[in-house]
PDB file of N, CA and C in Angstrom:
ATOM      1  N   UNK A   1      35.577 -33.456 -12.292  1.00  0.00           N
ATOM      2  CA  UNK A   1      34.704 -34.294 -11.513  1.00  0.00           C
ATOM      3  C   UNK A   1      34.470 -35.575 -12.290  1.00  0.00           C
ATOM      4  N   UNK A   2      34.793 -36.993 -11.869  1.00  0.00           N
ATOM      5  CA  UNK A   2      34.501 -38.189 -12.121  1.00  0.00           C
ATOM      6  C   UNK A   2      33.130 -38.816 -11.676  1.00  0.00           C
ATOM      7  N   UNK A   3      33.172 -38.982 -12.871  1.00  0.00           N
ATOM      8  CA  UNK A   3      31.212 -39.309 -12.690  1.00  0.00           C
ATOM      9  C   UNK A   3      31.537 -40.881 -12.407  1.00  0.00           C
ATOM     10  N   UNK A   4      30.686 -42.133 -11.296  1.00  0.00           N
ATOM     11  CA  UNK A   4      30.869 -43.120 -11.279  1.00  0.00           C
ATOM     12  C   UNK A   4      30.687 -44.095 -12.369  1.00  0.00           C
ATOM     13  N   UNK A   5      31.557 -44.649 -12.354  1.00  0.00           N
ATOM     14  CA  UNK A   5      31.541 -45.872 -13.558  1.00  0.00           C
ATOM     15  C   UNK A   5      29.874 -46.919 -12.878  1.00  0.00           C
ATOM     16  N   UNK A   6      28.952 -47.013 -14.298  1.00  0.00           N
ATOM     17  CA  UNK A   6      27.598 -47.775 -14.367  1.00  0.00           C
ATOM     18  C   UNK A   6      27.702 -48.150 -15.581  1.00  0.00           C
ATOM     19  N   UNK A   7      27.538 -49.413 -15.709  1.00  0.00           N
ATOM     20  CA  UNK A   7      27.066 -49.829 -16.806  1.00  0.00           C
ATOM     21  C   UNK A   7      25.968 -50.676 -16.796  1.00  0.00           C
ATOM     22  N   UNK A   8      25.203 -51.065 -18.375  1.00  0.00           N
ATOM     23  CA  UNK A   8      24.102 -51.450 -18.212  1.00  0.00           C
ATOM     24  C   UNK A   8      24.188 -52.894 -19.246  1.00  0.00           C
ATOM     25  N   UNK A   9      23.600 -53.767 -18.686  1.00  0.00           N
ATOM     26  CA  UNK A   9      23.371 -55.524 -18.910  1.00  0.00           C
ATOM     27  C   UNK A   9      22.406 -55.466 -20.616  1.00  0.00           C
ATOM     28  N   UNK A  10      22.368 -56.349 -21.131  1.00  0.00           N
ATOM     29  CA  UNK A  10      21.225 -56.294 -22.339  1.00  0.00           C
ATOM     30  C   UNK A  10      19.302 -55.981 -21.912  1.00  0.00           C
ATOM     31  N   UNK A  11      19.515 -56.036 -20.702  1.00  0.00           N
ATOM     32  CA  UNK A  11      18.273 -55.610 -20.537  1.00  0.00           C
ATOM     33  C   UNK A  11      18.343 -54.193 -20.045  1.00  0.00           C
ATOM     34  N   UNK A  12      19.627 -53.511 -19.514  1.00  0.00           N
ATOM     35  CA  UNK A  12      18.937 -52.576 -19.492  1.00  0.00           C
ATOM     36  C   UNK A  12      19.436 -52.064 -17.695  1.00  0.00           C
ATOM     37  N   UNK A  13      20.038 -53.438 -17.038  1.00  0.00           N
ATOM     38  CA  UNK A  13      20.183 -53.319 -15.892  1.00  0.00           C
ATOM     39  C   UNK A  13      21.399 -52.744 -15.062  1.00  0.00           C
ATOM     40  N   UNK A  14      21.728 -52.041 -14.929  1.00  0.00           N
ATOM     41  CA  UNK A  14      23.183 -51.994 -13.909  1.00  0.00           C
ATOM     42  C   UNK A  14      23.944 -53.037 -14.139  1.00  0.00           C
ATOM     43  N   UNK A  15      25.628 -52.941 -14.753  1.00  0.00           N
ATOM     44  CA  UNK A  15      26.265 -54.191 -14.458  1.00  0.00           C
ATOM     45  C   UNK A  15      27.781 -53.509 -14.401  1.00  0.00           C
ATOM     46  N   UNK A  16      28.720 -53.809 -13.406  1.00  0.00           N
ATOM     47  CA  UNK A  16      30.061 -53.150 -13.528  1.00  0.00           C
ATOM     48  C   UNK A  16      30.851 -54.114 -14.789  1.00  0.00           C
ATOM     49  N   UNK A  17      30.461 -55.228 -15.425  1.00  0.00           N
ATOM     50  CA  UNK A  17      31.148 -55.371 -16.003  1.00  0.00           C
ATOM     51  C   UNK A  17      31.172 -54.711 -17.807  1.00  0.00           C
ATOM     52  N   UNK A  18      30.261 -53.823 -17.866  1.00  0.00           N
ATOM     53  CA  UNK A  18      30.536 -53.342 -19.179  1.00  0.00           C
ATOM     54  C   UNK A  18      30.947 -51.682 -18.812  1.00  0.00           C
ATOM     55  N   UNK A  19      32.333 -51.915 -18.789  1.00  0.00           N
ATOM     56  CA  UNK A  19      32.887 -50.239 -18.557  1.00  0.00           C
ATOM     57  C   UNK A  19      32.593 -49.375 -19.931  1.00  0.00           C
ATOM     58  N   UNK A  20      32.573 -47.892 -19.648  1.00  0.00           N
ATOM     59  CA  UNK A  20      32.223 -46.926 -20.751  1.00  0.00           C
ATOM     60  C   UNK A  20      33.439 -46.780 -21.350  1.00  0.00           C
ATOM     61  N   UNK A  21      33.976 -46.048 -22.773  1.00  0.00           N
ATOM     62  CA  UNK A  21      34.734 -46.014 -23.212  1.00  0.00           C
ATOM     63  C   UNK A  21      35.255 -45.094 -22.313  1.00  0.00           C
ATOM     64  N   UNK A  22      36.794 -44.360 -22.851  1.00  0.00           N
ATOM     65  CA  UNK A  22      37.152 -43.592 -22.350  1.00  0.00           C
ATOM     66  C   UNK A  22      37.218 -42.211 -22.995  1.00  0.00           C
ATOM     67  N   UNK A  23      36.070 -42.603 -24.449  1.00  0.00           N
ATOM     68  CA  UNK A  23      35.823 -41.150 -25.087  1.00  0.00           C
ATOM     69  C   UNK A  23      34.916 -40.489 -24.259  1.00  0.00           C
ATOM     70  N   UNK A  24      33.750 -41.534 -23.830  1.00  0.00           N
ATOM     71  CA  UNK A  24      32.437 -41.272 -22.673  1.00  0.00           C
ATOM     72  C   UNK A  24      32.745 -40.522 -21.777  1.00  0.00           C
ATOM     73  N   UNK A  25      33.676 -41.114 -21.100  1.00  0.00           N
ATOM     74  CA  UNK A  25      34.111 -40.401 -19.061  1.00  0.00           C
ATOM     75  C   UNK A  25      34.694 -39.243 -19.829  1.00  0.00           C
ATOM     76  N   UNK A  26      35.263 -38.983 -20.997  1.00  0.00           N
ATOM     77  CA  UNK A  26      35.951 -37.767 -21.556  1.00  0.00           C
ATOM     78  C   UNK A  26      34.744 -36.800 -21.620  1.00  0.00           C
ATOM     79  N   UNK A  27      33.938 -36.901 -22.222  1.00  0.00           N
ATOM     80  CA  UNK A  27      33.013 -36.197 -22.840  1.00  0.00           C
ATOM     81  C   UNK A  27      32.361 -36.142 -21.598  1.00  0.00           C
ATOM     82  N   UNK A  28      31.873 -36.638 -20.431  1.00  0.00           N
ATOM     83  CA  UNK A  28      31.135 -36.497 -19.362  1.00  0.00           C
ATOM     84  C   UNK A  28      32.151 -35.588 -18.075  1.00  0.00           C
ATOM     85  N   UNK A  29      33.525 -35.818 -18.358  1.00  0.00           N
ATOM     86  CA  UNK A  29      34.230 -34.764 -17.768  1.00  0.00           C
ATOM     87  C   UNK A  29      34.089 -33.430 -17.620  1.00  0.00           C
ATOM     88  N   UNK A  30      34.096 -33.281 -19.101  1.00  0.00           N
ATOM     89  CA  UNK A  30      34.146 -31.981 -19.824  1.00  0.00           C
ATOM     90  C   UNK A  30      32.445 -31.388 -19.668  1.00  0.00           C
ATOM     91  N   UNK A  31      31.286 -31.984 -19.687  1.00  0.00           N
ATOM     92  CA  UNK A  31      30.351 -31.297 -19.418  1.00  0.00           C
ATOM     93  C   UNK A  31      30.035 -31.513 -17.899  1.00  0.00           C
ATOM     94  N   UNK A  32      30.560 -31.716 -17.008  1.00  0.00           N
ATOM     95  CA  UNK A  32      30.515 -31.733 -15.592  1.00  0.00           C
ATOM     96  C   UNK A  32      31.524 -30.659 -15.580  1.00  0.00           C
ATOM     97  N   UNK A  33      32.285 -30.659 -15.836  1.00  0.00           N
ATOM     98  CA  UNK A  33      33.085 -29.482 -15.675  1.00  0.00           C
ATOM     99  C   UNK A  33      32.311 -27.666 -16.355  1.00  0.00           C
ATOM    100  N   UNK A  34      32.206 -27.864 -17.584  1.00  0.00           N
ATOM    101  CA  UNK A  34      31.411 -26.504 -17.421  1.00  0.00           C
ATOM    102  C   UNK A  34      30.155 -26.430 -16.935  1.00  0.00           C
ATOM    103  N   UNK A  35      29.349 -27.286 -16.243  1.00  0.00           N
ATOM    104  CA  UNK A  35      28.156 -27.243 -15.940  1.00  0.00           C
ATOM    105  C   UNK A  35      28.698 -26.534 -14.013  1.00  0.00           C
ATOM    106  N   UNK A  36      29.448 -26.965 -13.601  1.00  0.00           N
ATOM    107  CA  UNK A  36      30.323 -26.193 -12.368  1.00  0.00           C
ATOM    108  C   UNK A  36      30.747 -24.384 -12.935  1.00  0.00           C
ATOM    109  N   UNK A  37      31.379 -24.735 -14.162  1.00  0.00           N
ATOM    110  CA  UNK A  37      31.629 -23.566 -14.719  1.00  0.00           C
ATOM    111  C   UNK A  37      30.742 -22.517 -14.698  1.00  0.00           C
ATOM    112  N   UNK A  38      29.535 -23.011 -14.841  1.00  0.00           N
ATOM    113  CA  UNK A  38      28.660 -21.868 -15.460  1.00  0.00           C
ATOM    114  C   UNK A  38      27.660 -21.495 -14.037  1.00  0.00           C
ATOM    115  N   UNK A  39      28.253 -22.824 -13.592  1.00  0.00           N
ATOM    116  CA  UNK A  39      26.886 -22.378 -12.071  1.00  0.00           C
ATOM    117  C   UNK A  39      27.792 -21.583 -11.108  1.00  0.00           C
ATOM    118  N   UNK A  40      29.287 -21.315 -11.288  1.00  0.00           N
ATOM    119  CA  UNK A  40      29.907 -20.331 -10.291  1.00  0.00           C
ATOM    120  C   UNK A  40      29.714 -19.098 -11.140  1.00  0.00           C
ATOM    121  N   UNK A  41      29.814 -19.113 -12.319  1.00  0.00           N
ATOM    122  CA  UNK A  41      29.675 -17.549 -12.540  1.00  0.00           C
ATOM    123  C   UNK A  41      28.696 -17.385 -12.851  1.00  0.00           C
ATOM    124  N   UNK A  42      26.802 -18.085 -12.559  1.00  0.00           N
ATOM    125  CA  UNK A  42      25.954 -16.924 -12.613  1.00  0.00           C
ATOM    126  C   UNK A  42      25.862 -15.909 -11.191  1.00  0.00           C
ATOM    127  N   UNK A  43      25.674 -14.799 -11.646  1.00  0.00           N
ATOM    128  CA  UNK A  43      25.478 -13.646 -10.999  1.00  0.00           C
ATOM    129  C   UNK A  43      24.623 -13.874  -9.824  1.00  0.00           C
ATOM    130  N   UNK A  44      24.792 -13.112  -8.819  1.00  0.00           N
ATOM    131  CA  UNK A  44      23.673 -13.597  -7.706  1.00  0.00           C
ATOM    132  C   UNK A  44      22.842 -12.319  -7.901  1.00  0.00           C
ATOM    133  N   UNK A  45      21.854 -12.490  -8.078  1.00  0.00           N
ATOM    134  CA  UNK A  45      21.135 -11.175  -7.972  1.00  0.00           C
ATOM    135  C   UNK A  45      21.182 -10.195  -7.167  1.00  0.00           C
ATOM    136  N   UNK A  46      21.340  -8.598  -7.185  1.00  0.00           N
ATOM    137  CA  UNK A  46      20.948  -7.867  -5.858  1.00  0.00           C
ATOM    138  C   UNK A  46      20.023  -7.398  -5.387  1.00  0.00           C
ATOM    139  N   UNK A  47      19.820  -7.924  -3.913  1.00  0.00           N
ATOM    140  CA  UNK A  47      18.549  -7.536  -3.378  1.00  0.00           C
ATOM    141  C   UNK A  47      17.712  -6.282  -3.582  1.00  0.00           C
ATOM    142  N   UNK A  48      16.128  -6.173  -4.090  1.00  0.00           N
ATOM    143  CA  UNK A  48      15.478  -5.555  -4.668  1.00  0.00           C
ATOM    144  C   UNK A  48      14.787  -4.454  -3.691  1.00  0.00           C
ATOM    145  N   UNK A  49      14.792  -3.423  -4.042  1.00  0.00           N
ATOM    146  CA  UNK A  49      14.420  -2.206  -2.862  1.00  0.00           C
ATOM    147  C   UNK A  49      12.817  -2.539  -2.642  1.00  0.00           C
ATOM    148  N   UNK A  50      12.336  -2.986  -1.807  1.00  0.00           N
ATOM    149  CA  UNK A  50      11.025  -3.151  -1.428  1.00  0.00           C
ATOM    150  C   UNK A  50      10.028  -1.791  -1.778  1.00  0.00           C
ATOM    151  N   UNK A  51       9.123  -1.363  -2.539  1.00  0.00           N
ATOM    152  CA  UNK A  51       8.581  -0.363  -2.306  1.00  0.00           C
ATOM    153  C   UNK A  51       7.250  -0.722  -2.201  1.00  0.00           C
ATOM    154  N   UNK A  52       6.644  -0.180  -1.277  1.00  0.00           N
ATOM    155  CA  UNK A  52       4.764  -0.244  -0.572  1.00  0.00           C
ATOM    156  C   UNK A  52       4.174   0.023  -2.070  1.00  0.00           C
ATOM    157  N   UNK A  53       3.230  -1.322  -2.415  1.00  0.00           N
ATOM    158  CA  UNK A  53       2.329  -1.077  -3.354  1.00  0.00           C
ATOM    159  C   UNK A  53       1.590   0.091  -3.219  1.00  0.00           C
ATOM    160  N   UNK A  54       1.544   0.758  -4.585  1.00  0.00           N
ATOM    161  CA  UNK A  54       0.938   1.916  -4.362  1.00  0.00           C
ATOM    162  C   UNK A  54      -0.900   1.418  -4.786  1.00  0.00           C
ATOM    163  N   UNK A  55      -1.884   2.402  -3.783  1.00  0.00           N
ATOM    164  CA  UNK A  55      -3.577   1.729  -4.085  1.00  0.00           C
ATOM    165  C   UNK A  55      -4.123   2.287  -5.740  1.00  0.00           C
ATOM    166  N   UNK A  56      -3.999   1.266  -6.248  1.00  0.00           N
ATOM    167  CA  UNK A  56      -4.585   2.100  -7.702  1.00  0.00           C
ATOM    168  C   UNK A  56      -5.838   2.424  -7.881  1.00  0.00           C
ATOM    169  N   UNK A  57      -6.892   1.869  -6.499  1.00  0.00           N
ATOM    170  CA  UNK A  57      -8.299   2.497  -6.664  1.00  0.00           C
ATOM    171  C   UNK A  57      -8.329   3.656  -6.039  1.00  0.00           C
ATOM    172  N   UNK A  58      -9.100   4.392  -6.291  1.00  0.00           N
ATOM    173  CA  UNK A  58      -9.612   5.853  -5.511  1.00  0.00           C
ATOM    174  C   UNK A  58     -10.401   5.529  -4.359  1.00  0.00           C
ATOM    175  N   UNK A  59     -10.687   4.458  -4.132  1.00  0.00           N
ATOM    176  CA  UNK A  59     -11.854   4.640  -2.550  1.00  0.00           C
ATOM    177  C   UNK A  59     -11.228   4.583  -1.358  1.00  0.00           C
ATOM    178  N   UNK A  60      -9.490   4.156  -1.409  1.00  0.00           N
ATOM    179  CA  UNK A  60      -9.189   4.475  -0.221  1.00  0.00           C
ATOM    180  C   UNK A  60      -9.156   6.461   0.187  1.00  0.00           C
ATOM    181  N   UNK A  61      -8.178   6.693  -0.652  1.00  0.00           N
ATOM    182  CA  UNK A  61      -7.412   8.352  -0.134  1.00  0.00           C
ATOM    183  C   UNK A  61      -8.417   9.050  -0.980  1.00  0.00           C
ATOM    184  N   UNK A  62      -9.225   8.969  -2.172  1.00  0.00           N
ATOM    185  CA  UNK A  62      -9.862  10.274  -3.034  1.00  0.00           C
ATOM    186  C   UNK A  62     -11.352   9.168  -3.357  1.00  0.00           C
ATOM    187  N   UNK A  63     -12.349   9.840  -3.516  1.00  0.00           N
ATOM    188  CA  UNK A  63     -13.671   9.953  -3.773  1.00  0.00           C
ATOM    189  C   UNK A  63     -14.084  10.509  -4.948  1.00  0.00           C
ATOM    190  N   UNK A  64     -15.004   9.675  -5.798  1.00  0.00           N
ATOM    191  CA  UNK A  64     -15.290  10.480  -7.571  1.00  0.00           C
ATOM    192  C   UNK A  64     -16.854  11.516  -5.921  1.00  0.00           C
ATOM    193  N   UNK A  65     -16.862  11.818  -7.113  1.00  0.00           N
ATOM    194  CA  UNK A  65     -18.110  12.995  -6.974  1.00  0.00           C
ATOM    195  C   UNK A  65     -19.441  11.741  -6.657  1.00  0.00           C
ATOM    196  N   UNK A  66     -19.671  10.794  -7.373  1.00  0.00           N
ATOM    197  CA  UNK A  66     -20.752   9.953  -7.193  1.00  0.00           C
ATOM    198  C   UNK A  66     -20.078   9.031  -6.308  1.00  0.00           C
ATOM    199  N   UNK A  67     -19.338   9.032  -5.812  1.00  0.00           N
ATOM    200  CA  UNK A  67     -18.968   7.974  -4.345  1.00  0.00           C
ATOM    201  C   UNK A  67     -19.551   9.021  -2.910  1.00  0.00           C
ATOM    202  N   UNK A  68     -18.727  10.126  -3.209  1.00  0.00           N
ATOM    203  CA  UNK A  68     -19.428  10.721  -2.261  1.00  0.00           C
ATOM    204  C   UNK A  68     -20.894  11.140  -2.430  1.00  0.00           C
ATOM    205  N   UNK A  69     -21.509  11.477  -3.475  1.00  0.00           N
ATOM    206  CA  UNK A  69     -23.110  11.494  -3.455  1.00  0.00           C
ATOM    207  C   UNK A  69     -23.575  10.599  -2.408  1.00  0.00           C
ATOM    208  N   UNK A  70     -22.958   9.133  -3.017  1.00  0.00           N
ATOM    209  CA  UNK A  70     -23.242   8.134  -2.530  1.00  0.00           C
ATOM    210  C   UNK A  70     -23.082   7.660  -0.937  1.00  0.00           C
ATOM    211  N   UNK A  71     -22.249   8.635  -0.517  1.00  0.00           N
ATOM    212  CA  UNK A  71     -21.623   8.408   0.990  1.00  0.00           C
ATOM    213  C   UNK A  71     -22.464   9.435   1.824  1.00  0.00           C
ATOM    214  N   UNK A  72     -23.166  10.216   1.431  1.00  0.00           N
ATOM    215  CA  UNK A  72     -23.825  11.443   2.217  1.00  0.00           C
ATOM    216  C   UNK A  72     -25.340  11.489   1.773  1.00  0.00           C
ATOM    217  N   UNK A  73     -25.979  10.206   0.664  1.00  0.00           N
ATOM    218  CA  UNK A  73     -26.990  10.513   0.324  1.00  0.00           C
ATOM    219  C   UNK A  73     -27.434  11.415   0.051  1.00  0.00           C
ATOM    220  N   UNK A  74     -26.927  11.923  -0.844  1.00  0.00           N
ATOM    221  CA  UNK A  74     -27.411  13.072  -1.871  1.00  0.00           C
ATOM    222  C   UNK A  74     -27.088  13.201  -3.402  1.00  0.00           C
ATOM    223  N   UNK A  75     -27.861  13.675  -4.260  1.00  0.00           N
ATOM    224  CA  UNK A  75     -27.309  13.951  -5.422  1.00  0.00           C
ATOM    225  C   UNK A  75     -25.868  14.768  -6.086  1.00  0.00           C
ATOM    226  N   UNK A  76     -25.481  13.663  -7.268  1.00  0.00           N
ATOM    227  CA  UNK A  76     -24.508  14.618  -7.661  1.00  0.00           C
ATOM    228  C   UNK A  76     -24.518  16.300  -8.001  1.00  0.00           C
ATOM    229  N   UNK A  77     -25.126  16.617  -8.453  1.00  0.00           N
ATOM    230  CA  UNK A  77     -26.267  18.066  -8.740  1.00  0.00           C
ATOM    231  C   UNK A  77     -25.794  18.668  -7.385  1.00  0.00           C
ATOM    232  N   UNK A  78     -26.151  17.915  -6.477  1.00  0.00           N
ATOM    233  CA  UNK A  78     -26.024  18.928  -5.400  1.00  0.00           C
ATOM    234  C   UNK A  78     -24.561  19.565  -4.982  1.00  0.00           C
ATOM    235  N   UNK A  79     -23.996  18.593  -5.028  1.00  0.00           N
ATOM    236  CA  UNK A  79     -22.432  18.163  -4.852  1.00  0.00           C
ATOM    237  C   UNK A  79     -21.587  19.808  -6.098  1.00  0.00           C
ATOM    238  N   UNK A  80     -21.917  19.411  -6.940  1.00  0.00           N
ATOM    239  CA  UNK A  80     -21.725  20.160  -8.727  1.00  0.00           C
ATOM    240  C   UNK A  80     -22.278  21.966  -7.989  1.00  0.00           C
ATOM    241  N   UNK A  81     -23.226  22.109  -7.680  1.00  0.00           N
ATOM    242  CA  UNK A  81     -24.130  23.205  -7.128  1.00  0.00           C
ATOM    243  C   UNK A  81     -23.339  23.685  -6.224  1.00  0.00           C
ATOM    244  N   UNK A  82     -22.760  23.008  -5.129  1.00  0.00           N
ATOM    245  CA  UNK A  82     -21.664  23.187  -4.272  1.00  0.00           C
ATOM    246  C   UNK A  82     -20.664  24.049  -3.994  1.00  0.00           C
ATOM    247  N   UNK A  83     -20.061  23.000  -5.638  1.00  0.00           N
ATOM    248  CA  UNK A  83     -18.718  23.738  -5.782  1.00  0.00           C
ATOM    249  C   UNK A  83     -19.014  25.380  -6.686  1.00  0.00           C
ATOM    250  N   UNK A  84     -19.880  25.160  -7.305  1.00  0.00           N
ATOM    251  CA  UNK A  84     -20.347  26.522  -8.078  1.00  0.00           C
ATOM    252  C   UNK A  84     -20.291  27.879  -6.684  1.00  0.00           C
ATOM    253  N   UNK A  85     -21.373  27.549  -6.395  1.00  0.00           N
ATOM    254  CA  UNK A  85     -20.851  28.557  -5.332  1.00  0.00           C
ATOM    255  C   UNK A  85     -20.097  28.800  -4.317  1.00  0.00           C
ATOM    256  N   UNK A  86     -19.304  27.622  -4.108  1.00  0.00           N
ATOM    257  CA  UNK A  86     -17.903  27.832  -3.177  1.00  0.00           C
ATOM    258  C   UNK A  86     -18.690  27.330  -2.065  1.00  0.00           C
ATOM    259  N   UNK A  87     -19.482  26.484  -1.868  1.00  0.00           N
ATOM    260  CA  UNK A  87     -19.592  25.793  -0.730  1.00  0.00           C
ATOM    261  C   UNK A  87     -19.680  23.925  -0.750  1.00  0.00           C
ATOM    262  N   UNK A  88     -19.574  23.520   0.863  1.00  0.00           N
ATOM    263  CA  UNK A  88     -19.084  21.980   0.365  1.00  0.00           C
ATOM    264  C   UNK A  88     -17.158  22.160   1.066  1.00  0.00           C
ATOM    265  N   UNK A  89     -17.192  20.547   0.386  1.00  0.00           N
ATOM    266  CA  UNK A  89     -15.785  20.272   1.386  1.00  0.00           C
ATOM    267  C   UNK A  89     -14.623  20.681   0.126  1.00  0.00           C
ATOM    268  N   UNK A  90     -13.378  21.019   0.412  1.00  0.00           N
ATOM    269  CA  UNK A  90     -12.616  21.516  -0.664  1.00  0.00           C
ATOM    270  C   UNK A  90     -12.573  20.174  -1.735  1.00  0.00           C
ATOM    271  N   UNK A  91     -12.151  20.076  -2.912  1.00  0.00           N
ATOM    272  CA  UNK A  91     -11.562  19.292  -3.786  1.00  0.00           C
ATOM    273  C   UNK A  91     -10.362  19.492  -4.593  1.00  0.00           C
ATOM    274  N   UNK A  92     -10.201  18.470  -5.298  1.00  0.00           N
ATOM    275  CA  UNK A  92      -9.431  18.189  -6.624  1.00  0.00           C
ATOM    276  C   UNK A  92      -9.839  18.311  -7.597  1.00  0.00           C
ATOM    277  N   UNK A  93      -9.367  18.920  -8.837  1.00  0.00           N
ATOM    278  CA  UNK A  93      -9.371  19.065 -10.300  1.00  0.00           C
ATOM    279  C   UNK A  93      -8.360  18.537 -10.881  1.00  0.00           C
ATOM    280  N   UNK A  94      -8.243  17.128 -11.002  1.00  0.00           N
ATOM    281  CA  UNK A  94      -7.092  16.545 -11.905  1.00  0.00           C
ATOM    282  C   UNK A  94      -7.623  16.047 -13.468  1.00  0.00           C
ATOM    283  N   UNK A  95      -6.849  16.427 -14.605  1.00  0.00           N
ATOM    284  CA  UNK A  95      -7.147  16.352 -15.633  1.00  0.00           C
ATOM    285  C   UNK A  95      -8.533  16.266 -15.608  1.00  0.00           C
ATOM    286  N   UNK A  96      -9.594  17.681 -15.524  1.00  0.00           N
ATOM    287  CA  UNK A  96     -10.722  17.503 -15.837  1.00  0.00           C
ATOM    288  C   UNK A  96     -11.998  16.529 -14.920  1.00  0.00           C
ATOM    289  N   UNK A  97     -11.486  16.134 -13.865  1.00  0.00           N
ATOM    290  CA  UNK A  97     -12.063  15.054 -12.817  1.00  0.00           C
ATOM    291  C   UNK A  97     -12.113  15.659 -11.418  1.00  0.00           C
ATOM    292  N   UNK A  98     -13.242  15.604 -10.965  1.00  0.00           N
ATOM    293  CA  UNK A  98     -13.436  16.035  -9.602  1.00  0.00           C
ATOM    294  C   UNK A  98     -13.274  15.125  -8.491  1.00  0.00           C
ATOM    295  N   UNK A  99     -12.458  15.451  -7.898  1.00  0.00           N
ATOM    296  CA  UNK A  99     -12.102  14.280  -6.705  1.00  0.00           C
ATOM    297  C   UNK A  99     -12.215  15.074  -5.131  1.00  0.00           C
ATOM    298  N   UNK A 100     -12.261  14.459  -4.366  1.00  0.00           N
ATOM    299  CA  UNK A 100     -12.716  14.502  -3.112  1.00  0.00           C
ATOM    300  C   UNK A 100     -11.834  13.650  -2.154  1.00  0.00           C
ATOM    301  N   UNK A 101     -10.408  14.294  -1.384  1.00  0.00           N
ATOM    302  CA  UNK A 101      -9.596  13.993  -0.337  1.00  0.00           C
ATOM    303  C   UNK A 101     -10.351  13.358   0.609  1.00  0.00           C
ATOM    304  N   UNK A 102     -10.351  11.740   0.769  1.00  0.00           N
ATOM    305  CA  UNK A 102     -10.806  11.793   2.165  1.00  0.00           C
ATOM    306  C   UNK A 102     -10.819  12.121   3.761  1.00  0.00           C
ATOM    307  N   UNK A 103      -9.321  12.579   3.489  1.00  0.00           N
ATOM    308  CA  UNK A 103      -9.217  13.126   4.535  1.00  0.00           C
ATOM    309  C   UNK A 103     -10.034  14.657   4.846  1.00  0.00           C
ATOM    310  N   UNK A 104     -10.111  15.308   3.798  1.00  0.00           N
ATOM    311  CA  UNK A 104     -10.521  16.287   3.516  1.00  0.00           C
ATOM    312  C   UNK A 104     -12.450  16.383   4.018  1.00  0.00           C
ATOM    313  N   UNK A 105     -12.705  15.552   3.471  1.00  0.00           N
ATOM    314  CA  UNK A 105     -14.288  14.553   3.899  1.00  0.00           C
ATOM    315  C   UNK A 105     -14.395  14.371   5.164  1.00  0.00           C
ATOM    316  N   UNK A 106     -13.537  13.343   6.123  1.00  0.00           N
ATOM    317  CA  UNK A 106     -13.969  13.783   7.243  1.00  0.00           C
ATOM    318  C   UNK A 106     -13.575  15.044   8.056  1.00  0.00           C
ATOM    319  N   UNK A 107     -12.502  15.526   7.858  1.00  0.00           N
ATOM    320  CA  UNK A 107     -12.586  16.959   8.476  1.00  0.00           C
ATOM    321  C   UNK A 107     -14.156  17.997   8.115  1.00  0.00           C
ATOM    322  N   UNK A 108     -15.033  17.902   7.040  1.00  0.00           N
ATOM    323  CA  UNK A 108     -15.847  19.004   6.735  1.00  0.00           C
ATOM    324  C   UNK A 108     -16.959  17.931   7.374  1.00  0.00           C
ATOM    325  N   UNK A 109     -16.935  16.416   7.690  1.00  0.00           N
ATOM    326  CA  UNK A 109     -18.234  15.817   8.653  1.00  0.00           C
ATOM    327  C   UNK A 109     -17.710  16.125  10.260  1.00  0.00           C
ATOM    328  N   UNK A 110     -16.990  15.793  10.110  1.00  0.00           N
ATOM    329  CA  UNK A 110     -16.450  16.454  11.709  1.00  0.00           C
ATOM    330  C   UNK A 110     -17.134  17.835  11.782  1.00  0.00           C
ATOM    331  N   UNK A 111     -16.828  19.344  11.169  1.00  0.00           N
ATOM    332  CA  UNK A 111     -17.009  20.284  11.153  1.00  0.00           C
ATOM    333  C   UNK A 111     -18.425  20.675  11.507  1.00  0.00           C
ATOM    334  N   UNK A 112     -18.726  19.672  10.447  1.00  0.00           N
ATOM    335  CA  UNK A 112     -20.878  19.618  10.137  1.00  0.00           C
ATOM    336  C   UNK A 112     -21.468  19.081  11.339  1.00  0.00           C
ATOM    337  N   UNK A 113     -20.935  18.513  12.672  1.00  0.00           N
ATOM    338  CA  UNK A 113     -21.397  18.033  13.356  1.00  0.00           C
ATOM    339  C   UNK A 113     -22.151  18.502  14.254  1.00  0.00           C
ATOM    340  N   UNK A 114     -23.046  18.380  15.004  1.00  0.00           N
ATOM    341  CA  UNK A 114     -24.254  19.469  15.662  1.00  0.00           C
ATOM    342  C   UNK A 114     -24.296  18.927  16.524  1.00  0.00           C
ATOM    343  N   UNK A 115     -23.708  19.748  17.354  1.00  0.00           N
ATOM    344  CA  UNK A 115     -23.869  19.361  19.445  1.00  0.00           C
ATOM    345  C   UNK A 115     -25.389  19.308  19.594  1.00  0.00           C
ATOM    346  N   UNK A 116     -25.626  19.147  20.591  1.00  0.00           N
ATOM    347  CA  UNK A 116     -27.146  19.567  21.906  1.00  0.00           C
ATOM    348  C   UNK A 116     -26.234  21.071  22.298  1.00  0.00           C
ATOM    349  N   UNK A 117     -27.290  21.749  22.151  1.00  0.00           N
ATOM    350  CA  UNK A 117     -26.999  23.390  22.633  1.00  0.00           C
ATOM    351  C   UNK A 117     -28.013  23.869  23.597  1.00  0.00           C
ATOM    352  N   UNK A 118     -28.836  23.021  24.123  1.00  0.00           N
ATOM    353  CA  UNK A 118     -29.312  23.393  25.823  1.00  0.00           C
ATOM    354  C   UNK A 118     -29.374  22.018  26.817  1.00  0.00           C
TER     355      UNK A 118
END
């Protein structure tokens, strides 16, 4: 690739009459040329498998023990008392942490729900 012949006046300006050597257009050949070189062989990347951010808080799908206190107005104690005797909505025991499925949550408020019975 031939880069156009520019030359520049004592100030500085554009002038065709001061041509570049012909070491210049050499040396400007040669890096126009691998600068083509190097831009055909970078790699095109391959398209990246999209995966759905996963939610790293718990308040969408699981509940600490004091969220739900907090969601049913009641004490944790009570919640703790609960599970002692096997009553309450099922849970989780992950490493030592009590968690609470929300899905699990509204199925046992659904359950808890109290018609009119006359």
């Amino acid at each position: 690739m031939k880069l156009p012949h520019t030359g520049t006046d004592a100030h500085g300006h554009p002038s065709s009459a001061t041509p570049w050597s012909e070491s210049t257009r050499d040396v400007l050949d040669v890096l126009a040329s691998s600068i083509a070189k190097t831009a055909s062989r970078e790699a095109t990347p391959e398209p990246q498998l999209q995966v759905p951010a996963v939610q790293a808080l718990p308040g969408r799908e699981l509940l600490t023990e004091k969220m739900l206190a907090d969601r049913w107005v009641c004490s944790v104690a009570r919640l703790q008392r609960w599970r002692t005797v096997g009553e309450g909505p099922p849970y989780l025991k992950i490493v030592g942490k009590v968690l609470y499925r929300l899905k699990d949550i509204e199925a046992y408020e659904e359950a808890s729900l109290v018609r009119k019975t006359f």
